[in-house]
PDB file of N, CA and C in Angstrom:
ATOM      1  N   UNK A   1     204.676  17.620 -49.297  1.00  0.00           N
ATOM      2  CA  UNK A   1     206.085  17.782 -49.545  1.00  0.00           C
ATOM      3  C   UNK A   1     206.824  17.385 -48.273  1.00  0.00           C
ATOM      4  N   UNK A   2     208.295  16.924 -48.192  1.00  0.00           N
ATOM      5  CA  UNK A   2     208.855  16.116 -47.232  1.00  0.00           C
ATOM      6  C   UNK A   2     210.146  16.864 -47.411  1.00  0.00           C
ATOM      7  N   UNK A   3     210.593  16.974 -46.048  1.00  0.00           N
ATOM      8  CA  UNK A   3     212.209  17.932 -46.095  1.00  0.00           C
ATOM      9  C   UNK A   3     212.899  16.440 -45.871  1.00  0.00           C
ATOM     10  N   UNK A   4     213.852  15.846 -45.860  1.00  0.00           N
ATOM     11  CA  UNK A   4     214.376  14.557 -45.573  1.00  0.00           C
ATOM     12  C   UNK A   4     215.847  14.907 -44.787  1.00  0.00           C
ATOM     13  N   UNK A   5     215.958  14.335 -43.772  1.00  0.00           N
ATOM     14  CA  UNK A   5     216.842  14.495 -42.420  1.00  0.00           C
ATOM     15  C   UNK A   5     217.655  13.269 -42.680  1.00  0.00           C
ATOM     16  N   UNK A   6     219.075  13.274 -43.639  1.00  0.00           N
ATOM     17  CA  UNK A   6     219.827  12.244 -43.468  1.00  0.00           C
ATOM     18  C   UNK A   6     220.715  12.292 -42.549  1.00  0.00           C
ATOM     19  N   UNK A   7     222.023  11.046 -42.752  1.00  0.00           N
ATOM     20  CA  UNK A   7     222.995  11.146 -41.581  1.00  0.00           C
ATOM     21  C   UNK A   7     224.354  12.228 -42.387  1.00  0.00           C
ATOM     22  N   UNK A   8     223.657  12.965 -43.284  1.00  0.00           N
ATOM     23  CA  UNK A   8     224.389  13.997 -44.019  1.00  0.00           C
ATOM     24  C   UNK A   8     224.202  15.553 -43.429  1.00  0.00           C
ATOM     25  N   UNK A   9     223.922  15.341 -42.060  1.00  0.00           N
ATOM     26  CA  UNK A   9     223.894  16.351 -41.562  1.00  0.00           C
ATOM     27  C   UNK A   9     224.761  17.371 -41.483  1.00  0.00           C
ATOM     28  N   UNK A  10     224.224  18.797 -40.877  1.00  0.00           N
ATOM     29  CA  UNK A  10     225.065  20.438 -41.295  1.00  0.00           C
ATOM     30  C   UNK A  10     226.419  20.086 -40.071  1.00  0.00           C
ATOM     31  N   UNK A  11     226.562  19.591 -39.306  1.00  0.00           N
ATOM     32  CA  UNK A  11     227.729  19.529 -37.808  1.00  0.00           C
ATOM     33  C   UNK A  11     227.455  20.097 -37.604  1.00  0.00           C
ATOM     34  N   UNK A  12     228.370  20.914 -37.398  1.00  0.00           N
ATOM     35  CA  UNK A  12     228.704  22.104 -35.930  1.00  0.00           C
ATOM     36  C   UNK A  12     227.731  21.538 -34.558  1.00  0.00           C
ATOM     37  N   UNK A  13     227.856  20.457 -34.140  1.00  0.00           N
ATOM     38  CA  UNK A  13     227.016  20.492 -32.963  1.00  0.00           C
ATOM     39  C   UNK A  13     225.263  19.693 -33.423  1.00  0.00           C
ATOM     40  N   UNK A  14     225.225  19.869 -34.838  1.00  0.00           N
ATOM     41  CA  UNK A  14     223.712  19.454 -34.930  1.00  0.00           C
ATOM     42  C   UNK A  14     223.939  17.573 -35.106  1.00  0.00           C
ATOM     43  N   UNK A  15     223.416  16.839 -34.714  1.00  0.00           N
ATOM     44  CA  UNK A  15     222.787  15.373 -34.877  1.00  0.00           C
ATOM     45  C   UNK A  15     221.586  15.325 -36.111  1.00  0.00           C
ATOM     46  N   UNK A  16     222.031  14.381 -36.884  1.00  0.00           N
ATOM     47  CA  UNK A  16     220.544  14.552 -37.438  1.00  0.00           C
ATOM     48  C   UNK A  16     219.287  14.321 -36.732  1.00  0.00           C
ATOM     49  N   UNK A  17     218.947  13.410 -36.013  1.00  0.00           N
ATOM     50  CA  UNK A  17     217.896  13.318 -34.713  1.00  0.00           C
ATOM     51  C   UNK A  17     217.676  14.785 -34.219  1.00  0.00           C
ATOM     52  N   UNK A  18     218.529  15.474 -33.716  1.00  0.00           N
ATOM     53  CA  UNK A  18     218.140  16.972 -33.537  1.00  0.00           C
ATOM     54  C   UNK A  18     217.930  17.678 -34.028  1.00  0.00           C
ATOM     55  N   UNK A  19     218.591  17.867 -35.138  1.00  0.00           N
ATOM     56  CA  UNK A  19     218.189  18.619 -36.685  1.00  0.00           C
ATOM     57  C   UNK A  19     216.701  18.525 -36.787  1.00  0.00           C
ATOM     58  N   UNK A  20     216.613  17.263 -37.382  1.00  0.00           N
ATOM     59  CA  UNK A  20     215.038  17.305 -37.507  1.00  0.00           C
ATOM     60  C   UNK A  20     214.284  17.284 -36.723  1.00  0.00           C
ATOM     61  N   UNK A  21     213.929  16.936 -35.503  1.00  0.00           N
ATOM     62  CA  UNK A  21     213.624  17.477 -34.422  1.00  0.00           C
ATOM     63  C   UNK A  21     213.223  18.891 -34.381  1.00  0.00           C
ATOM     64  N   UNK A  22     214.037  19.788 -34.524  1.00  0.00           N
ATOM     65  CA  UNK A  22     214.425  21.195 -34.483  1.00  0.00           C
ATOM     66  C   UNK A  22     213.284  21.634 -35.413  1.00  0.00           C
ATOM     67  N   UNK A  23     213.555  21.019 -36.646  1.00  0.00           N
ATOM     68  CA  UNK A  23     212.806  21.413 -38.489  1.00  0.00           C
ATOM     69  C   UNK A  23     211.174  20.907 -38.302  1.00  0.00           C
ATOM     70  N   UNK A  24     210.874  20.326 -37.232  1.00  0.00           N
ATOM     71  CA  UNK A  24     209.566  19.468 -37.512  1.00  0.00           C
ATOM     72  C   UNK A  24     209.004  20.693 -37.223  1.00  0.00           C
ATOM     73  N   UNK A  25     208.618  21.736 -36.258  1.00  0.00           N
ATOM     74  CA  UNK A  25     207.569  22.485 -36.062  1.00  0.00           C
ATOM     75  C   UNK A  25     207.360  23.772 -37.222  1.00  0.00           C
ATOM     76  N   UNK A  26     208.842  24.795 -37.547  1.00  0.00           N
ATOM     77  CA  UNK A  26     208.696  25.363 -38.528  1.00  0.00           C
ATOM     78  C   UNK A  26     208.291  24.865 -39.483  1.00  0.00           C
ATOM     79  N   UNK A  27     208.745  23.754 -40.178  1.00  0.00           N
ATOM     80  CA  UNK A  27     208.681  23.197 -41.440  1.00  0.00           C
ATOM     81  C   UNK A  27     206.725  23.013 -41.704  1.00  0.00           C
ATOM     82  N   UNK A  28     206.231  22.392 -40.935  1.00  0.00           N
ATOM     83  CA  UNK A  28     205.291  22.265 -40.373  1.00  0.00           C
ATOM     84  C   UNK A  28     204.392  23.082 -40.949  1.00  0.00           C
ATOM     85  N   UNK A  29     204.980  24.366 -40.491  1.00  0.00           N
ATOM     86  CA  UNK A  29     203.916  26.156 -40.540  1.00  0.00           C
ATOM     87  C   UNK A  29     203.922  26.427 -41.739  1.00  0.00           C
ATOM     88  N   UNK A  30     204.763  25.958 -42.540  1.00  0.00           N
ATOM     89  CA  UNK A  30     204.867  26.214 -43.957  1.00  0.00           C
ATOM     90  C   UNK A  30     204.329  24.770 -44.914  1.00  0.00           C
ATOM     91  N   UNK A  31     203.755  23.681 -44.257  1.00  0.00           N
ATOM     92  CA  UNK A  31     203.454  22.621 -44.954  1.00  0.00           C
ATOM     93  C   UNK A  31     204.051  21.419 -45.436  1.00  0.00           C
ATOM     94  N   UNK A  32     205.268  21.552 -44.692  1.00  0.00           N
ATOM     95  CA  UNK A  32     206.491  20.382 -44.990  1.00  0.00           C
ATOM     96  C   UNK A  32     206.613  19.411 -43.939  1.00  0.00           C
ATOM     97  N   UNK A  33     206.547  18.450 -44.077  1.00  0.00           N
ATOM     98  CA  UNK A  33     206.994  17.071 -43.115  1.00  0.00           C
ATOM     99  C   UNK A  33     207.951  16.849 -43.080  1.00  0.00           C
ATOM    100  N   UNK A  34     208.656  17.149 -41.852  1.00  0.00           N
ATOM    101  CA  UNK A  34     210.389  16.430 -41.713  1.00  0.00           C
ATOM    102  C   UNK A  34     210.323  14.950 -41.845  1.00  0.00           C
ATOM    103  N   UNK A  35     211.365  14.470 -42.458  1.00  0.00           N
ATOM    104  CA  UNK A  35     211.159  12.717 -42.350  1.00  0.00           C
ATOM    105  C   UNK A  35     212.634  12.524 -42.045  1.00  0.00           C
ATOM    106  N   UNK A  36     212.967  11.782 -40.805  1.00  0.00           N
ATOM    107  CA  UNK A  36     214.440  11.531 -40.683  1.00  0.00           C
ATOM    108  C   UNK A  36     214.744   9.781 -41.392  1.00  0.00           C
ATOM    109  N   UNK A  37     215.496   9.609 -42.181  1.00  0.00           N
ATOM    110  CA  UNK A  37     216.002   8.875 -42.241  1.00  0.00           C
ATOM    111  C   UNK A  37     217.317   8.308 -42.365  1.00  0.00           C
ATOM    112  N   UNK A  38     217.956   7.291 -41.695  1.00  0.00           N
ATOM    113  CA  UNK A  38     219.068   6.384 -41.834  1.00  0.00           C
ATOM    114  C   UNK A  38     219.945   6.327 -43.165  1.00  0.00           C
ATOM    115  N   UNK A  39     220.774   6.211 -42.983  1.00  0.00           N
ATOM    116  CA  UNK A  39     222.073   5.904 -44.039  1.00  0.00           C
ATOM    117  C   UNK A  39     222.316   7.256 -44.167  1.00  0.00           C
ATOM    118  N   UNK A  40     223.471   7.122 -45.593  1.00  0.00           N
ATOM    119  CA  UNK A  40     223.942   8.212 -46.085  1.00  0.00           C
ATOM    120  C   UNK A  40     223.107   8.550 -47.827  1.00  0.00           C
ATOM    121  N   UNK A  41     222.160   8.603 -47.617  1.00  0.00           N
ATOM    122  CA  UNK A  41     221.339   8.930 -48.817  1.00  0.00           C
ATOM    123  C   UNK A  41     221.360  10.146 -49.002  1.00  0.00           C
ATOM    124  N   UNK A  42     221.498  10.781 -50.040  1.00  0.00           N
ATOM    125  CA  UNK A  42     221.180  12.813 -50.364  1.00  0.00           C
ATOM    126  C   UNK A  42     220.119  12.493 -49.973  1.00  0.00           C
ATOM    127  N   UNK A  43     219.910  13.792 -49.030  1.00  0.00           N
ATOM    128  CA  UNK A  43     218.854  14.455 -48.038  1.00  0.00           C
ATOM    129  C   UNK A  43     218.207  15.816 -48.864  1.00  0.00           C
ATOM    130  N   UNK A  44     217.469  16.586 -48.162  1.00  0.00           N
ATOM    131  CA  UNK A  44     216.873  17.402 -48.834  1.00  0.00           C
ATOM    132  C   UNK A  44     215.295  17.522 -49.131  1.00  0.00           C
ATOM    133  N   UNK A  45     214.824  17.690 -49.911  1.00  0.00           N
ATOM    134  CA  UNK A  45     213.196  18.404 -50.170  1.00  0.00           C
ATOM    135  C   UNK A  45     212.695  17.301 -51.284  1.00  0.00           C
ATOM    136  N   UNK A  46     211.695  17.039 -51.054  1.00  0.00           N
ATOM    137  CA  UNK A  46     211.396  15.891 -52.129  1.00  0.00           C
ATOM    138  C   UNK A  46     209.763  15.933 -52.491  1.00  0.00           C
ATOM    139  N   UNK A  47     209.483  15.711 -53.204  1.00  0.00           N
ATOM    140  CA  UNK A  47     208.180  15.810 -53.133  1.00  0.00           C
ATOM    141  C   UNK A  47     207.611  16.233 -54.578  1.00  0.00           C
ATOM    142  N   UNK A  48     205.877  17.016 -54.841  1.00  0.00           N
ATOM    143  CA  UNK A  48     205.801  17.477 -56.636  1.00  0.00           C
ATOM    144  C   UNK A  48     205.024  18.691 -56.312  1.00  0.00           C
ATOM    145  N   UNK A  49     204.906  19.385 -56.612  1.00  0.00           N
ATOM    146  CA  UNK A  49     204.362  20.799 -56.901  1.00  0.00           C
ATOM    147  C   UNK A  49     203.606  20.933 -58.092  1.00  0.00           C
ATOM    148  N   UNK A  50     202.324  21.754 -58.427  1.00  0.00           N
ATOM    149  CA  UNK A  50     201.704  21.883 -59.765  1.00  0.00           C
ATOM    150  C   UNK A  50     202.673  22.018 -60.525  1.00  0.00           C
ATOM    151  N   UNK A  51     203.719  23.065 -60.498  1.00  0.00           N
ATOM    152  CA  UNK A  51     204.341  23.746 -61.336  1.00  0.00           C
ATOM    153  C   UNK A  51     205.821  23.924 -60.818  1.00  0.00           C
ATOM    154  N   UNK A  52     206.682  24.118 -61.953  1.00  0.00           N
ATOM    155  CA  UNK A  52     208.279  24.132 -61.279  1.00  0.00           C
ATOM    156  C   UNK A  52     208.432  25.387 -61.027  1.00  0.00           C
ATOM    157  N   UNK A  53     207.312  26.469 -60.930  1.00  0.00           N
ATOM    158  CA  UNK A  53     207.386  27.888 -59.833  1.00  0.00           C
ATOM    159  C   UNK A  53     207.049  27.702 -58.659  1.00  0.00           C
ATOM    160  N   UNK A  54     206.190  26.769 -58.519  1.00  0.00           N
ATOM    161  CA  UNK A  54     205.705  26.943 -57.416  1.00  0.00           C
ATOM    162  C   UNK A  54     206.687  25.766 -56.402  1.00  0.00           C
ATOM    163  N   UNK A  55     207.348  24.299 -56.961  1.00  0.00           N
ATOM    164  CA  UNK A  55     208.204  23.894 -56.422  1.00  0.00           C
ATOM    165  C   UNK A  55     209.173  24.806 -55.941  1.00  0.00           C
ATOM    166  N   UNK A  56     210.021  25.942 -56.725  1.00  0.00           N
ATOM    167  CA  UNK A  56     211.071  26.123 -56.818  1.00  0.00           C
ATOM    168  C   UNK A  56     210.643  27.551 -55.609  1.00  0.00           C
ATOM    169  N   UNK A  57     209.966  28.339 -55.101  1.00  0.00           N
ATOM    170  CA  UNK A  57     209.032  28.941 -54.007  1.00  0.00           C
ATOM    171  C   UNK A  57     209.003  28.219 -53.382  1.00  0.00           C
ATOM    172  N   UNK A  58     208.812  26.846 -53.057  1.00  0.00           N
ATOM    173  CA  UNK A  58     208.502  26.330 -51.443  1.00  0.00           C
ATOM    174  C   UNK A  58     209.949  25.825 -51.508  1.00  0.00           C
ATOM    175  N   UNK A  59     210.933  25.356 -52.170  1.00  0.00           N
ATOM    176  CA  UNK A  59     211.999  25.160 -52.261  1.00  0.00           C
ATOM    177  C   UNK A  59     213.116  26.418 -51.394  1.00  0.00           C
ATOM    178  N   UNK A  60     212.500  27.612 -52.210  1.00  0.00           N
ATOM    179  CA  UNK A  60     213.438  28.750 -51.282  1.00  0.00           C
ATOM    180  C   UNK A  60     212.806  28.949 -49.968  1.00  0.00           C
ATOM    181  N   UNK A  61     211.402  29.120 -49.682  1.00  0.00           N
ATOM    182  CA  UNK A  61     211.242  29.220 -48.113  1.00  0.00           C
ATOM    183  C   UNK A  61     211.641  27.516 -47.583  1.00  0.00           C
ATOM    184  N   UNK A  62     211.659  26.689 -48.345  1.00  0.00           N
ATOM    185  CA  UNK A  62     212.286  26.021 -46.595  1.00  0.00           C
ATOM    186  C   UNK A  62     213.406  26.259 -46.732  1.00  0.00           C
ATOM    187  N   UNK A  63     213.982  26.526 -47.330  1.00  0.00           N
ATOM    188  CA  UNK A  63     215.801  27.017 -47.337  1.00  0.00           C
ATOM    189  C   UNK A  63     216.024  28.124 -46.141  1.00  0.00           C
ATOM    190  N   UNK A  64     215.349  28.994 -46.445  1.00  0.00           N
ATOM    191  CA  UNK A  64     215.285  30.384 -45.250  1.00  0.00           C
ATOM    192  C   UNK A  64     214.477  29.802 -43.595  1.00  0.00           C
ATOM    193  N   UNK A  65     213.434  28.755 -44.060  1.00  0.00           N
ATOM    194  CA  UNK A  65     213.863  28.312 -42.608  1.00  0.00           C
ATOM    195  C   UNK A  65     214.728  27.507 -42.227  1.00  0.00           C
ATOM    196  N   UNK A  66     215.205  26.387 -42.687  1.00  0.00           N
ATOM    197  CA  UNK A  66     216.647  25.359 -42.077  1.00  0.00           C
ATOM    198  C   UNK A  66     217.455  26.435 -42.243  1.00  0.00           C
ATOM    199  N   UNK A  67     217.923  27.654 -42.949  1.00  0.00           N
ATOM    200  CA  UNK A  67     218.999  28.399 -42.830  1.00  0.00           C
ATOM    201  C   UNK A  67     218.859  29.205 -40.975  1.00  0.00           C
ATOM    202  N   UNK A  68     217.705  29.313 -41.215  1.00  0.00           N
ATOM    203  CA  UNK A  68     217.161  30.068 -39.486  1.00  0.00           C
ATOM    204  C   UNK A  68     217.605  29.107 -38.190  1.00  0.00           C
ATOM    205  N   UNK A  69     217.013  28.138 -38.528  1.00  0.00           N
ATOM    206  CA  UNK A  69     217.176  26.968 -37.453  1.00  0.00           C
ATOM    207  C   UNK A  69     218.643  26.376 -37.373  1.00  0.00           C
ATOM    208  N   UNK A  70     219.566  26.233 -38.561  1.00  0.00           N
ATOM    209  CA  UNK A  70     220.818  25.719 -37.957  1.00  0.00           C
ATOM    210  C   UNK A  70     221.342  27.180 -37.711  1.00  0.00           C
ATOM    211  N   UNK A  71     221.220  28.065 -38.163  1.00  0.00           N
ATOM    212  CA  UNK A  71     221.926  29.380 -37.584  1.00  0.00           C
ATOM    213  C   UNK A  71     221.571  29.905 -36.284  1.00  0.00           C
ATOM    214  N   UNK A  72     220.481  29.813 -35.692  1.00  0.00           N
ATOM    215  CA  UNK A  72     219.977  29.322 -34.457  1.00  0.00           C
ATOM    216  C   UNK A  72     221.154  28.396 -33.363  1.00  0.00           C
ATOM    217  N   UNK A  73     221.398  27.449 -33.987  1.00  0.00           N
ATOM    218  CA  UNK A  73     222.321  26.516 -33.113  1.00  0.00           C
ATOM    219  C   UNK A  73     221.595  25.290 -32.373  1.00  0.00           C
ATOM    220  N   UNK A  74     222.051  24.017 -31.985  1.00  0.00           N
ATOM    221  CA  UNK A  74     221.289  22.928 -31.933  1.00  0.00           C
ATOM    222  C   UNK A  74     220.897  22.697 -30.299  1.00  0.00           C
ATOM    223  N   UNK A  75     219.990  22.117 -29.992  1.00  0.00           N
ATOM    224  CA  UNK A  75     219.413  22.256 -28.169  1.00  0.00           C
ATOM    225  C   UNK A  75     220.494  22.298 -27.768  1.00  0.00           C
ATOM    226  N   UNK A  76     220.924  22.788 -26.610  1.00  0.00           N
ATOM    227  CA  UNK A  76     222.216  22.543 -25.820  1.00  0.00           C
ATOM    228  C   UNK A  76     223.063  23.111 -26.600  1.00  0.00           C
ATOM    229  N   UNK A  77     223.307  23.871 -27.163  1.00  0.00           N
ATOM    230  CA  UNK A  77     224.404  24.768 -27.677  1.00  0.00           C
ATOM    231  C   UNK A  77     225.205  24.267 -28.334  1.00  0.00           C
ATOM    232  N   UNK A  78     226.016  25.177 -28.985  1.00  0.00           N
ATOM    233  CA  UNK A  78     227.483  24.237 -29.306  1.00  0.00           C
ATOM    234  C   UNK A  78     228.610  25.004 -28.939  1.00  0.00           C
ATOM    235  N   UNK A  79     229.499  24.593 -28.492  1.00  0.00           N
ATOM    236  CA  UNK A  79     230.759  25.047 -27.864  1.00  0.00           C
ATOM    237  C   UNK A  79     232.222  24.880 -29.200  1.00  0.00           C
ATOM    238  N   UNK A  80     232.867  25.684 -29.266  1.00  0.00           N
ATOM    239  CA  UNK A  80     233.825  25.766 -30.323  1.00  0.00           C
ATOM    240  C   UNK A  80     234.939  25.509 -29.558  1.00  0.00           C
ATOM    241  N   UNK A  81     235.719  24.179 -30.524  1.00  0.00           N
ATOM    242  CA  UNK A  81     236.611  23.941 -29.746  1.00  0.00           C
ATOM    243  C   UNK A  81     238.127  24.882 -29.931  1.00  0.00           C
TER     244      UNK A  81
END
Protein backbone atom coordinates (compact mmCIF):
# COMPACT_ATOMS: atom_id res chain seq x y z
CA UNK A 1 0.00 0.00 0.00
CA UNK A 2 1.34 3.62 -0.96
CA UNK A 3 0.33 6.96 0.95
CA UNK A 4 0.94 9.45 -2.18
CA UNK A 5 2.62 12.99 -1.34
CA UNK A 6 1.19 15.47 -3.96
CA UNK A 7 1.82 19.22 -4.55
CA UNK A 8 -1.74 19.22 -2.72
CA UNK A 9 -0.19 19.57 0.33
CA UNK A 10 -1.74 20.36 4.21
CA UNK A 11 0.41 24.29 4.35
CA UNK A 12 0.79 25.71 7.34
CA UNK A 13 4.53 25.55 6.87
CA UNK A 14 4.56 21.84 5.42
CA UNK A 15 6.28 21.40 1.63
CA UNK A 16 5.30 18.39 0.14
CA UNK A 17 9.11 17.22 0.00
CA UNK A 18 8.86 17.58 3.82
CA UNK A 19 5.64 16.18 4.35
CA UNK A 20 6.67 13.11 3.00
CA UNK A 21 9.83 13.08 4.24
CA UNK A 22 8.27 13.44 7.69
CA UNK A 23 5.46 10.30 6.68
CA UNK A 24 8.26 7.94 5.32
CA UNK A 25 9.38 6.45 8.75
CA UNK A 26 5.90 6.20 10.60
CA UNK A 27 4.11 5.19 7.61
CA UNK A 28 6.73 2.63 7.25
CA UNK A 29 5.93 0.96 10.95
CA UNK A 30 2.61 0.42 9.84
CA UNK A 31 3.48 -0.95 6.20
CA UNK A 32 2.89 2.00 3.91
CA UNK A 33 5.32 3.53 1.37
CA UNK A 34 5.30 7.24 1.05
CA UNK A 35 5.61 8.02 -2.71
CA UNK A 36 6.03 11.79 -3.45
CA UNK A 37 4.89 12.81 -6.55
CA UNK A 38 4.75 15.99 -8.93
CA UNK A 39 1.77 17.86 -10.25
CA UNK A 40 -1.49 18.50 -8.83
CA UNK A 41 -2.96 14.95 -8.91
CA UNK A 42 -5.43 13.81 -5.74
CA UNK A 43 -3.00 12.51 -3.31
CA UNK A 44 -3.78 10.11 -0.68
CA UNK A 45 -3.70 6.14 0.02
CA UNK A 46 -3.82 3.93 -2.90
CA UNK A 47 -3.31 0.61 -3.14
CA UNK A 48 -5.83 -3.14 -2.58
CA UNK A 49 -6.50 -4.86 0.55
CA UNK A 50 -8.17 -8.55 0.78
CA UNK A 51 -11.20 -6.97 1.89
CA UNK A 52 -12.92 -3.41 2.07
CA UNK A 53 -12.50 -3.97 6.13
CA UNK A 54 -9.44 -4.42 6.11
CA UNK A 55 -8.67 -1.46 3.43
CA UNK A 56 -10.91 0.77 5.26
CA UNK A 57 -8.56 -0.18 8.94
CA UNK A 58 -5.33 0.63 7.33
CA UNK A 59 -7.11 3.57 5.78
CA UNK A 60 -8.01 4.95 9.42
CA UNK A 61 -4.55 4.22 11.00
CA UNK A 62 -2.68 6.08 8.42
CA UNK A 63 -5.09 8.87 8.94
CA UNK A 64 -4.16 8.95 12.82
CA UNK A 65 -0.66 8.94 11.80
CA UNK A 66 -0.44 11.95 9.04
CA UNK A 67 -3.03 13.50 11.54
CA UNK A 68 0.06 13.05 14.30
CA UNK A 69 2.77 14.18 12.03
CA UNK A 70 1.21 17.39 10.50
CA UNK A 71 -0.09 18.22 14.02
CA UNK A 72 3.41 17.74 15.09
CA UNK A 73 4.46 20.67 12.75
CA UNK A 74 7.03 20.55 9.80
CA UNK A 75 11.23 20.46 10.48
CA UNK A 76 11.97 23.94 11.37
CA UNK A 77 8.77 24.96 12.76
CA UNK A 78 6.27 27.13 11.57
CA UNK A 79 5.87 30.62 12.64
CA UNK A 80 2.27 32.32 12.36
CA UNK A 81 2.17 35.26 10.68
Amino acid sequence: MQYVVTEMGPGMGWTPDNLAASLRSPLAAIGVEVVRETGMIEGGLRGSMPTPEAYKAKFDEVGRVVRRVIKAGPPGGYKFP
